[in-house]
PDB file of N, CA and C in Angstrom:
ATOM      1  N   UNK A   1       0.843  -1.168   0.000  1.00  0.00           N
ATOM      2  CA  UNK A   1       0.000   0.000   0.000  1.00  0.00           C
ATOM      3  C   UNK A   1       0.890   1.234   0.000  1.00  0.00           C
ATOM      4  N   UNK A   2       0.425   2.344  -1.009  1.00  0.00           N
ATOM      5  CA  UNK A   2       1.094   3.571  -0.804  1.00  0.00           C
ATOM      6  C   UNK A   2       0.408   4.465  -0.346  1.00  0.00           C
ATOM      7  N   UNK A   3       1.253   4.879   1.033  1.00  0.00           N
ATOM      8  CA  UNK A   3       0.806   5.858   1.744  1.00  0.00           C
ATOM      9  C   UNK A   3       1.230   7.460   1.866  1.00  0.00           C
ATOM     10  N   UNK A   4       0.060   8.772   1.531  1.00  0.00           N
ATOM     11  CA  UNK A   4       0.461  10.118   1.353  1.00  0.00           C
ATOM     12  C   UNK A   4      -0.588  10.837   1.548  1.00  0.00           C
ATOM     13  N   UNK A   5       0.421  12.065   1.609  1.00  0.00           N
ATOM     14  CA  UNK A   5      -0.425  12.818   2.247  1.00  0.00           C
ATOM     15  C   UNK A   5      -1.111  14.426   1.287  1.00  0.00           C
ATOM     16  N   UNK A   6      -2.441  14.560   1.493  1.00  0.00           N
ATOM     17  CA  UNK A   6      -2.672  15.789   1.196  1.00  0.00           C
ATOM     18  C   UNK A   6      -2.101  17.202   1.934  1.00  0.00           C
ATOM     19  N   UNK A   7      -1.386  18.299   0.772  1.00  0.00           N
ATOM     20  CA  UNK A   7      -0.716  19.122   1.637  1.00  0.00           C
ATOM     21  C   UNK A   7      -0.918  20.567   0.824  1.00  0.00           C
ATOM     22  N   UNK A   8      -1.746  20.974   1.171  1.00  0.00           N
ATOM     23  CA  UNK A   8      -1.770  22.426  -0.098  1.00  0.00           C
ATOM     24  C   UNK A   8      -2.621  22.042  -1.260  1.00  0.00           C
ATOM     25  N   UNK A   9      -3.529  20.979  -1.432  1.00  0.00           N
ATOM     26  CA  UNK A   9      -3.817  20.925  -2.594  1.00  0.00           C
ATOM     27  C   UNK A   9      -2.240  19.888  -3.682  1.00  0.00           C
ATOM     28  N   UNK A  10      -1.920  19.199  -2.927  1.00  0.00           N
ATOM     29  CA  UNK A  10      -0.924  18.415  -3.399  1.00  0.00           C
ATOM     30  C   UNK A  10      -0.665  17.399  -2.598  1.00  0.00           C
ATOM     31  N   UNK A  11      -0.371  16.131  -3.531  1.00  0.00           N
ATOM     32  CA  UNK A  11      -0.620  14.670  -2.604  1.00  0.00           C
ATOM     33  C   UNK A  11       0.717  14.670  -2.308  1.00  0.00           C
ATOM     34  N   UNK A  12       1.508  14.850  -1.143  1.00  0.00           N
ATOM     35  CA  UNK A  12       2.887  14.215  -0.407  1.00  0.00           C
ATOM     36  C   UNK A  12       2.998  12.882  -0.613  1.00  0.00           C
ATOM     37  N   UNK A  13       4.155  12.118  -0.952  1.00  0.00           N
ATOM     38  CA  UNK A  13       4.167  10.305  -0.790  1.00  0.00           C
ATOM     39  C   UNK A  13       4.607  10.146   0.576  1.00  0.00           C
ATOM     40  N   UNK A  14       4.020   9.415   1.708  1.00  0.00           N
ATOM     41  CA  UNK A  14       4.921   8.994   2.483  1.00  0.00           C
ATOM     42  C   UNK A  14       5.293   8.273   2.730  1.00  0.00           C
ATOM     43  N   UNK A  15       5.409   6.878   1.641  1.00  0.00           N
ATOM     44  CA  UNK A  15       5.794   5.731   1.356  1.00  0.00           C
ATOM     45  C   UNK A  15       6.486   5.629  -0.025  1.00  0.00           C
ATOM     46  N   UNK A  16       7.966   5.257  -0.380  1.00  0.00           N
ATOM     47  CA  UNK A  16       7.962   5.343  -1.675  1.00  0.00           C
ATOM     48  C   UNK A  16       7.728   4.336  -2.307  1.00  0.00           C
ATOM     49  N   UNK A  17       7.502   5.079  -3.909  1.00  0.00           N
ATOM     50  CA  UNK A  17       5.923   3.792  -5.266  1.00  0.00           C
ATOM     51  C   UNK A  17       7.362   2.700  -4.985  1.00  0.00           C
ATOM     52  N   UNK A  18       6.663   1.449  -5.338  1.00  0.00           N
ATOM     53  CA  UNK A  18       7.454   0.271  -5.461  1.00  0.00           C
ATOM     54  C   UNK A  18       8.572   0.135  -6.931  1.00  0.00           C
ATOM     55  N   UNK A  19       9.296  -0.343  -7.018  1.00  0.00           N
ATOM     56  CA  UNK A  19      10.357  -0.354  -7.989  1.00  0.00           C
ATOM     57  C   UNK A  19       9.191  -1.043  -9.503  1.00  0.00           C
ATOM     58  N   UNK A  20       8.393  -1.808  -9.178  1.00  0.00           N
ATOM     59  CA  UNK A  20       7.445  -2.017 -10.585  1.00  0.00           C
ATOM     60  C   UNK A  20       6.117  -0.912 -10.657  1.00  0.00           C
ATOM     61  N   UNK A  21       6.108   0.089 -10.230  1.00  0.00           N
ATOM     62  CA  UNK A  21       4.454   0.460 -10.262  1.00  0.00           C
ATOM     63  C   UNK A  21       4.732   1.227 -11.746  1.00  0.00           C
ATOM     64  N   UNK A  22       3.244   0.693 -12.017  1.00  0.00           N
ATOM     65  CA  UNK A  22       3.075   1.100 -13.693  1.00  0.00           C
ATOM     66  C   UNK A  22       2.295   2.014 -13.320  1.00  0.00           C
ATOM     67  N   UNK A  23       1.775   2.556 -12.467  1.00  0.00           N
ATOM     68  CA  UNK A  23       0.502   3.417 -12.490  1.00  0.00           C
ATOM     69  C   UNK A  23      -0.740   2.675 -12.388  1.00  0.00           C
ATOM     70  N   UNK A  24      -1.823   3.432 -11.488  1.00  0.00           N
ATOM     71  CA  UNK A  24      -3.181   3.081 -11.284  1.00  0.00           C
ATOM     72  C   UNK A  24      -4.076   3.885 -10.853  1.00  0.00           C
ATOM     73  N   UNK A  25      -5.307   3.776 -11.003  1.00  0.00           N
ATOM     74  CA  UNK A  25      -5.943   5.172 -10.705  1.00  0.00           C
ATOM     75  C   UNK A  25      -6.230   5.325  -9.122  1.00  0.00           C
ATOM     76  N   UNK A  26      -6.367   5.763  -8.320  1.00  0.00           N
ATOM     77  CA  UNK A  26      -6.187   5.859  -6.847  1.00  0.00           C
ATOM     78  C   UNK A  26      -7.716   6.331  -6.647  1.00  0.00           C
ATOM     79  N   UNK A  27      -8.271   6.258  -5.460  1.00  0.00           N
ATOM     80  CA  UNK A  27      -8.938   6.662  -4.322  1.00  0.00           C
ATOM     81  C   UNK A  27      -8.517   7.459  -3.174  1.00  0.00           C
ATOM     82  N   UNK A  28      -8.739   8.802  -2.780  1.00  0.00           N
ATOM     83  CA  UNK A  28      -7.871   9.136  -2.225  1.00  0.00           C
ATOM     84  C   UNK A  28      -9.630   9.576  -0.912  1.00  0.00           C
ATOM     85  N   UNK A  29      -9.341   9.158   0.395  1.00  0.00           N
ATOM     86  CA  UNK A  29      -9.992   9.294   1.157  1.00  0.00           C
ATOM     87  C   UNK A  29      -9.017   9.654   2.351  1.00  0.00           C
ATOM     88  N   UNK A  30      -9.689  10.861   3.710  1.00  0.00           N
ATOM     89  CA  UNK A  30      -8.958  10.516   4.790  1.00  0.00           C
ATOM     90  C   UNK A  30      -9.344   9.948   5.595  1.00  0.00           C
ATOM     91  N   UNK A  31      -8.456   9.493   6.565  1.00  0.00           N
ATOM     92  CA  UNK A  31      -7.817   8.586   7.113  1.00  0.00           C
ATOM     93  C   UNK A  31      -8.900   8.253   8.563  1.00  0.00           C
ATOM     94  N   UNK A  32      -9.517   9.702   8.914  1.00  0.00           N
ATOM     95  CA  UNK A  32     -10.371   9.945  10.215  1.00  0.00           C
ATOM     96  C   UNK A  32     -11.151  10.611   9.223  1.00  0.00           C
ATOM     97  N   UNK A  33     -12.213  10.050  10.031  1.00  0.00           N
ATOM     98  CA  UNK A  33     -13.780  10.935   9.821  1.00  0.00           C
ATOM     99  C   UNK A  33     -13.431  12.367   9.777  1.00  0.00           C
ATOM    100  N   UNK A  34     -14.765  13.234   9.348  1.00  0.00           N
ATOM    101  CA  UNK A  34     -14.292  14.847   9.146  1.00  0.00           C
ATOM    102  C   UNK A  34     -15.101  14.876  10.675  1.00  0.00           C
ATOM    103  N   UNK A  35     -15.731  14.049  10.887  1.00  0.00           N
ATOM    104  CA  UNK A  35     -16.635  14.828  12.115  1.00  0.00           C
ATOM    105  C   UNK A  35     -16.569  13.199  13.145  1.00  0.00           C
ATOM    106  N   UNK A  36     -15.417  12.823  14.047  1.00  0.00           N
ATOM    107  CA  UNK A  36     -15.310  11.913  14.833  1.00  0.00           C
ATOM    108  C   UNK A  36     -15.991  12.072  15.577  1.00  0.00           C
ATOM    109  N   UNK A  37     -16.916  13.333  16.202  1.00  0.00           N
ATOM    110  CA  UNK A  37     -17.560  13.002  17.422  1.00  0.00           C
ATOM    111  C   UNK A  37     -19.120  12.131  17.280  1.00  0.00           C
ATOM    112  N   UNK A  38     -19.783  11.591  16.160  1.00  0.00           N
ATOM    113  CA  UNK A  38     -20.882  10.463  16.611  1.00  0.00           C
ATOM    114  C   UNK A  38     -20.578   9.076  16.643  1.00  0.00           C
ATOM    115  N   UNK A  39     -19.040   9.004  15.865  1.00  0.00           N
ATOM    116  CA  UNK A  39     -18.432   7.623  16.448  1.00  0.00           C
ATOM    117  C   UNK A  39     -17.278   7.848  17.790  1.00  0.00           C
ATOM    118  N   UNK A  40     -17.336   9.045  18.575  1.00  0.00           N
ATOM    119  CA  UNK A  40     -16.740   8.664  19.848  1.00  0.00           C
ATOM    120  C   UNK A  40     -17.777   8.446  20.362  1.00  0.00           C
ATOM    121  N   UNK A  41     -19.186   9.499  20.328  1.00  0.00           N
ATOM    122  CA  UNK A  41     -20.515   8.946  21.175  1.00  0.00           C
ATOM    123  C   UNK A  41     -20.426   7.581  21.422  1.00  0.00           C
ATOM    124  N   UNK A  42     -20.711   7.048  20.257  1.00  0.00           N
ATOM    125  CA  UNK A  42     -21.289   5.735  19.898  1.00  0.00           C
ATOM    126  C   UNK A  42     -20.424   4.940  20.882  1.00  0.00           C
ATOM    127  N   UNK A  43     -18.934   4.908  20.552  1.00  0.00           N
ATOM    128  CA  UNK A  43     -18.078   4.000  21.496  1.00  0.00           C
ATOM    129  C   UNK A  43     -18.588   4.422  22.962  1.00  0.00           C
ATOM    130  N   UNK A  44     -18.795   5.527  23.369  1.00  0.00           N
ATOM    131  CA  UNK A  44     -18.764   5.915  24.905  1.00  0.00           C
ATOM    132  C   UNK A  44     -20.170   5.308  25.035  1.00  0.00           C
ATOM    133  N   UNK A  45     -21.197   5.591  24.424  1.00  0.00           N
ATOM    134  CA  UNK A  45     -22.617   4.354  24.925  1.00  0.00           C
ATOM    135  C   UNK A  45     -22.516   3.179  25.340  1.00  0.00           C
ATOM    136  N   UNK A  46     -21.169   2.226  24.623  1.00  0.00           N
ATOM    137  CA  UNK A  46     -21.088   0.904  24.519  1.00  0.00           C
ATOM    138  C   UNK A  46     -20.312   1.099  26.007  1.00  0.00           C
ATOM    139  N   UNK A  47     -19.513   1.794  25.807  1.00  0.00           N
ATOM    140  CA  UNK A  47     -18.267   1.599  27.229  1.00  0.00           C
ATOM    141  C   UNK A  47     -19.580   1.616  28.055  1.00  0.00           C
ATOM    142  N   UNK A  48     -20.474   2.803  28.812  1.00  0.00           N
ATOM    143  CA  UNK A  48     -21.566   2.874  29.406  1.00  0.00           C
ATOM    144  C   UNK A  48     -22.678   1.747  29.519  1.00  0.00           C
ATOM    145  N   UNK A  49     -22.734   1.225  28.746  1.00  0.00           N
ATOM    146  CA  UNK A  49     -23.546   0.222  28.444  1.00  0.00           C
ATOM    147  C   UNK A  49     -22.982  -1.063  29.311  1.00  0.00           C
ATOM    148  N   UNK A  50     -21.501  -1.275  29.238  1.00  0.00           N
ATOM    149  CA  UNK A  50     -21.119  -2.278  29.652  1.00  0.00           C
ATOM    150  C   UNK A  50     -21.114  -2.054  31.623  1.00  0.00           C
ATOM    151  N   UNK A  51     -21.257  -0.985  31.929  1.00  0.00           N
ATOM    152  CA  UNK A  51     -21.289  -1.008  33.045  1.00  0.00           C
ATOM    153  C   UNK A  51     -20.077  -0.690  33.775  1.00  0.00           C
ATOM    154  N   UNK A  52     -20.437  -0.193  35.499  1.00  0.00           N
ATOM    155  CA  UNK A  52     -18.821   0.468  36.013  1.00  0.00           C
ATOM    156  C   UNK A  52     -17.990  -0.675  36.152  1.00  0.00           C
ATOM    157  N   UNK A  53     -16.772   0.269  35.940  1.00  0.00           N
ATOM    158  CA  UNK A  53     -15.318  -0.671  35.955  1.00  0.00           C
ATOM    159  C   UNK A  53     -15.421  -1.188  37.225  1.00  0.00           C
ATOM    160  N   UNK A  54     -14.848  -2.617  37.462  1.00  0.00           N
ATOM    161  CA  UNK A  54     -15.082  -3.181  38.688  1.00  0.00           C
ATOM    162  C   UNK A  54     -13.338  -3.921  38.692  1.00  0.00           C
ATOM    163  N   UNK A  55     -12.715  -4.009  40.037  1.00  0.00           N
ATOM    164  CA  UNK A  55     -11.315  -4.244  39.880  1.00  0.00           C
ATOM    165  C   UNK A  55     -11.127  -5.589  40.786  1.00  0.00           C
ATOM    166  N   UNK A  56     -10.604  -6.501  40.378  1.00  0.00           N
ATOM    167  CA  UNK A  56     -10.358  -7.853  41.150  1.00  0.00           C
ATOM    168  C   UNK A  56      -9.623  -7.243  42.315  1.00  0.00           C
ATOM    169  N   UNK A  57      -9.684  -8.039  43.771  1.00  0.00           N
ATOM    170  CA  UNK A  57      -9.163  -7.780  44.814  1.00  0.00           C
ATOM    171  C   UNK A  57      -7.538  -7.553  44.605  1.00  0.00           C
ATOM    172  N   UNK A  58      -7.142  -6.078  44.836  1.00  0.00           N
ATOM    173  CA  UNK A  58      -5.222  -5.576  44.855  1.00  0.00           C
ATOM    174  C   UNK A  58      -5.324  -4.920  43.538  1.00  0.00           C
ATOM    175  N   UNK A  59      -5.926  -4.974  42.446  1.00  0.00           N
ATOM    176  CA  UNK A  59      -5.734  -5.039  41.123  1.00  0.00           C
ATOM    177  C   UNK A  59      -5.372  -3.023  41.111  1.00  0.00           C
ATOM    178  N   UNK A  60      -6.909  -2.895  41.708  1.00  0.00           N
ATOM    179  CA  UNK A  60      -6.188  -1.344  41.694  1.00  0.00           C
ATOM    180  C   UNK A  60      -5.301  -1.005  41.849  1.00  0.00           C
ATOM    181  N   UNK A  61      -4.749  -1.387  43.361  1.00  0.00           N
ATOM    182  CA  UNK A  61      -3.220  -0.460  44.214  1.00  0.00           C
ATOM    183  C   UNK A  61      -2.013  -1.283  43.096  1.00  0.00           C
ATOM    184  N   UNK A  62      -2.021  -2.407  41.938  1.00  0.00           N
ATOM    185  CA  UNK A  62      -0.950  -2.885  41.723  1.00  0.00           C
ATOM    186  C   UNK A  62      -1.028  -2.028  40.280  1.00  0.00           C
ATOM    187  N   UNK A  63      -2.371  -1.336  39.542  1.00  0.00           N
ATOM    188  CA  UNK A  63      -2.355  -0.407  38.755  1.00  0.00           C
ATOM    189  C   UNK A  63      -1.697   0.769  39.247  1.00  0.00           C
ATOM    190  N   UNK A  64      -2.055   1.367  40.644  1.00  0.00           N
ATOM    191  CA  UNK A  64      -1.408   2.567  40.988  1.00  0.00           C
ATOM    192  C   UNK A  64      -0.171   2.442  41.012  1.00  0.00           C
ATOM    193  N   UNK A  65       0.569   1.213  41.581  1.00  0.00           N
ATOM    194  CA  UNK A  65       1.877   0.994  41.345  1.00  0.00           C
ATOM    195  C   UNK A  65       2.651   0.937  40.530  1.00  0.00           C
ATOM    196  N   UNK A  66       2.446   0.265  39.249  1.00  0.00           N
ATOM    197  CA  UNK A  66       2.765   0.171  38.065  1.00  0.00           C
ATOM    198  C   UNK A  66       2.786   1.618  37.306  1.00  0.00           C
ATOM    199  N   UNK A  67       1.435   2.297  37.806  1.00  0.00           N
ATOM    200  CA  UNK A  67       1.583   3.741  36.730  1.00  0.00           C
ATOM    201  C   UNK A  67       3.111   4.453  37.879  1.00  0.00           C
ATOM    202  N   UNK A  68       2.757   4.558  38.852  1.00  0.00           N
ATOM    203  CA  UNK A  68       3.980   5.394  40.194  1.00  0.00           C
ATOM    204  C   UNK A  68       5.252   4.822  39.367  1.00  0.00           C
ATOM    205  N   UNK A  69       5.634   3.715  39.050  1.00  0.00           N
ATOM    206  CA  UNK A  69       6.691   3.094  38.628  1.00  0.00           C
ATOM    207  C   UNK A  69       7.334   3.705  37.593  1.00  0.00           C
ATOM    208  N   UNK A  70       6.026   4.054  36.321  1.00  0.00           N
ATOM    209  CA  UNK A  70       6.463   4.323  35.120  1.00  0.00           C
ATOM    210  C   UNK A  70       6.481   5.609  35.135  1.00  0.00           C
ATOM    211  N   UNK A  71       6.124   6.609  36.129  1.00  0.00           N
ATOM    212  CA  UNK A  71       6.328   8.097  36.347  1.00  0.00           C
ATOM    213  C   UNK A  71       7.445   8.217  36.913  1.00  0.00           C
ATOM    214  N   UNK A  72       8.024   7.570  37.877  1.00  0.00           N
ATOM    215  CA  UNK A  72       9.489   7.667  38.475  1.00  0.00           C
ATOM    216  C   UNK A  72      10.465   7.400  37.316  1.00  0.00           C
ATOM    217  N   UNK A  73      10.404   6.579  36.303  1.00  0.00           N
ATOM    218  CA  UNK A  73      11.196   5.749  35.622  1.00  0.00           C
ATOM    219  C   UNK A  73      11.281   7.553  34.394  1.00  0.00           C
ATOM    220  N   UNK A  74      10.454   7.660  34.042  1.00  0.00           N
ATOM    221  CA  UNK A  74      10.223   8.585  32.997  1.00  0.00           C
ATOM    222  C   UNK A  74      11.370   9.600  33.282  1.00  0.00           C
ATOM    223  N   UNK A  75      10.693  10.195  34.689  1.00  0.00           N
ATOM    224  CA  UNK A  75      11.281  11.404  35.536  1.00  0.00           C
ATOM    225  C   UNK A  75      12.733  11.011  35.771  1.00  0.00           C
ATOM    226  N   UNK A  76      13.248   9.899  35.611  1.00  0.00           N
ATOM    227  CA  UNK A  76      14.472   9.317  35.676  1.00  0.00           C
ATOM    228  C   UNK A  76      15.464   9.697  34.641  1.00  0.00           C
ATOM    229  N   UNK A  77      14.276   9.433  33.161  1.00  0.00           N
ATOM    230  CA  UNK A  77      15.089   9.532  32.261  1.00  0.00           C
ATOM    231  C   UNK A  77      15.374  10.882  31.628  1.00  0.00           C
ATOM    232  N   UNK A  78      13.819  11.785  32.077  1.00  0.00           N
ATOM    233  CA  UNK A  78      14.166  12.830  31.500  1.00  0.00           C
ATOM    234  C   UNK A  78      15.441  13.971  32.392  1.00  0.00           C
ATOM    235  N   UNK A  79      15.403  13.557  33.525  1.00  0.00           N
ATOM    236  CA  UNK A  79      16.983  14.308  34.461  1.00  0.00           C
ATOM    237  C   UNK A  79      17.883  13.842  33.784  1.00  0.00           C
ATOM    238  N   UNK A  80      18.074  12.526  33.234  1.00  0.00           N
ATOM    239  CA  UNK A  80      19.441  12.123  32.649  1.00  0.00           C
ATOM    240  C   UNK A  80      19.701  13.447  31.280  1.00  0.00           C
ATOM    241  N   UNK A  81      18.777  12.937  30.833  1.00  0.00           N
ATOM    242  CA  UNK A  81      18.235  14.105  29.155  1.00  0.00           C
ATOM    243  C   UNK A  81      19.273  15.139  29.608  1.00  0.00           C
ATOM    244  N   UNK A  82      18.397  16.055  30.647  1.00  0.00           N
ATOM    245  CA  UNK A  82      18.594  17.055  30.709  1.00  0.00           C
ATOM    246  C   UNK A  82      19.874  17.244  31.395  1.00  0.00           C
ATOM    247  N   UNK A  83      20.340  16.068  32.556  1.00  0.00           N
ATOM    248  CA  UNK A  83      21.908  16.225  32.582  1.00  0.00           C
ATOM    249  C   UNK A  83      23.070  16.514  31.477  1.00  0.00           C
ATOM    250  N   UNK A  84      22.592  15.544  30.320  1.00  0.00           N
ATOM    251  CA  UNK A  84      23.659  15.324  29.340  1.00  0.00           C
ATOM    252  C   UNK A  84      23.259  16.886  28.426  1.00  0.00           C
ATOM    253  N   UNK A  85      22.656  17.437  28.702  1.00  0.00           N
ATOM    254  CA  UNK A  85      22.677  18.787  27.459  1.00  0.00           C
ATOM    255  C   UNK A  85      23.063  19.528  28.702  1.00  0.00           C
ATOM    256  N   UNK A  86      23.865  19.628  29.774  1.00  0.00           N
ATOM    257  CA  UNK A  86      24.564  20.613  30.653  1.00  0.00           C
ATOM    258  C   UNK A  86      25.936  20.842  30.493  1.00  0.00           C
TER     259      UNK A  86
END
């Protein structure tokens, strides 16, 4: 599949054509809806529909842990970042 982009009234490639393409006539559609919000509705009815989140016994505090983990770890890396451009 070749993938590009509309930019000004001009199609960008952002995949380059394959070493055989002879040419073909294209379809050019985007990628997201022009108007995503009656298919986010739609998903958020179903989420609603299914009812409140319910968490097996620990499951929460080992979610809170896991996210605490990956915020320390982040904050870890971005001091290093910012060490090495000092």
């Amino acid at each position: 599949m070749i993938v590009g982009r509309v930019e000004h009234g001009q199609i960008q490639l952002v995949s380059a054509l394959p070493q055989d393409w002879e040419g073909q006539a294209v379809k050019i559609e985007p990628c997201v809806p022009a108007d995503a919000l009656p298919d986010l509705r739609r998903r958020l009815a179903v989420l609603h529909a299914l009812g409140p989140m319910e968490y097996e016994p620990g499951e929460q505090a080992q979610i809170a842990r896991a996210l605490a983990d990956m915020n320390e770890l982040s904050r870890t890396q971005i001091q290093h970042l910012a060490d090495d451009l000092r």
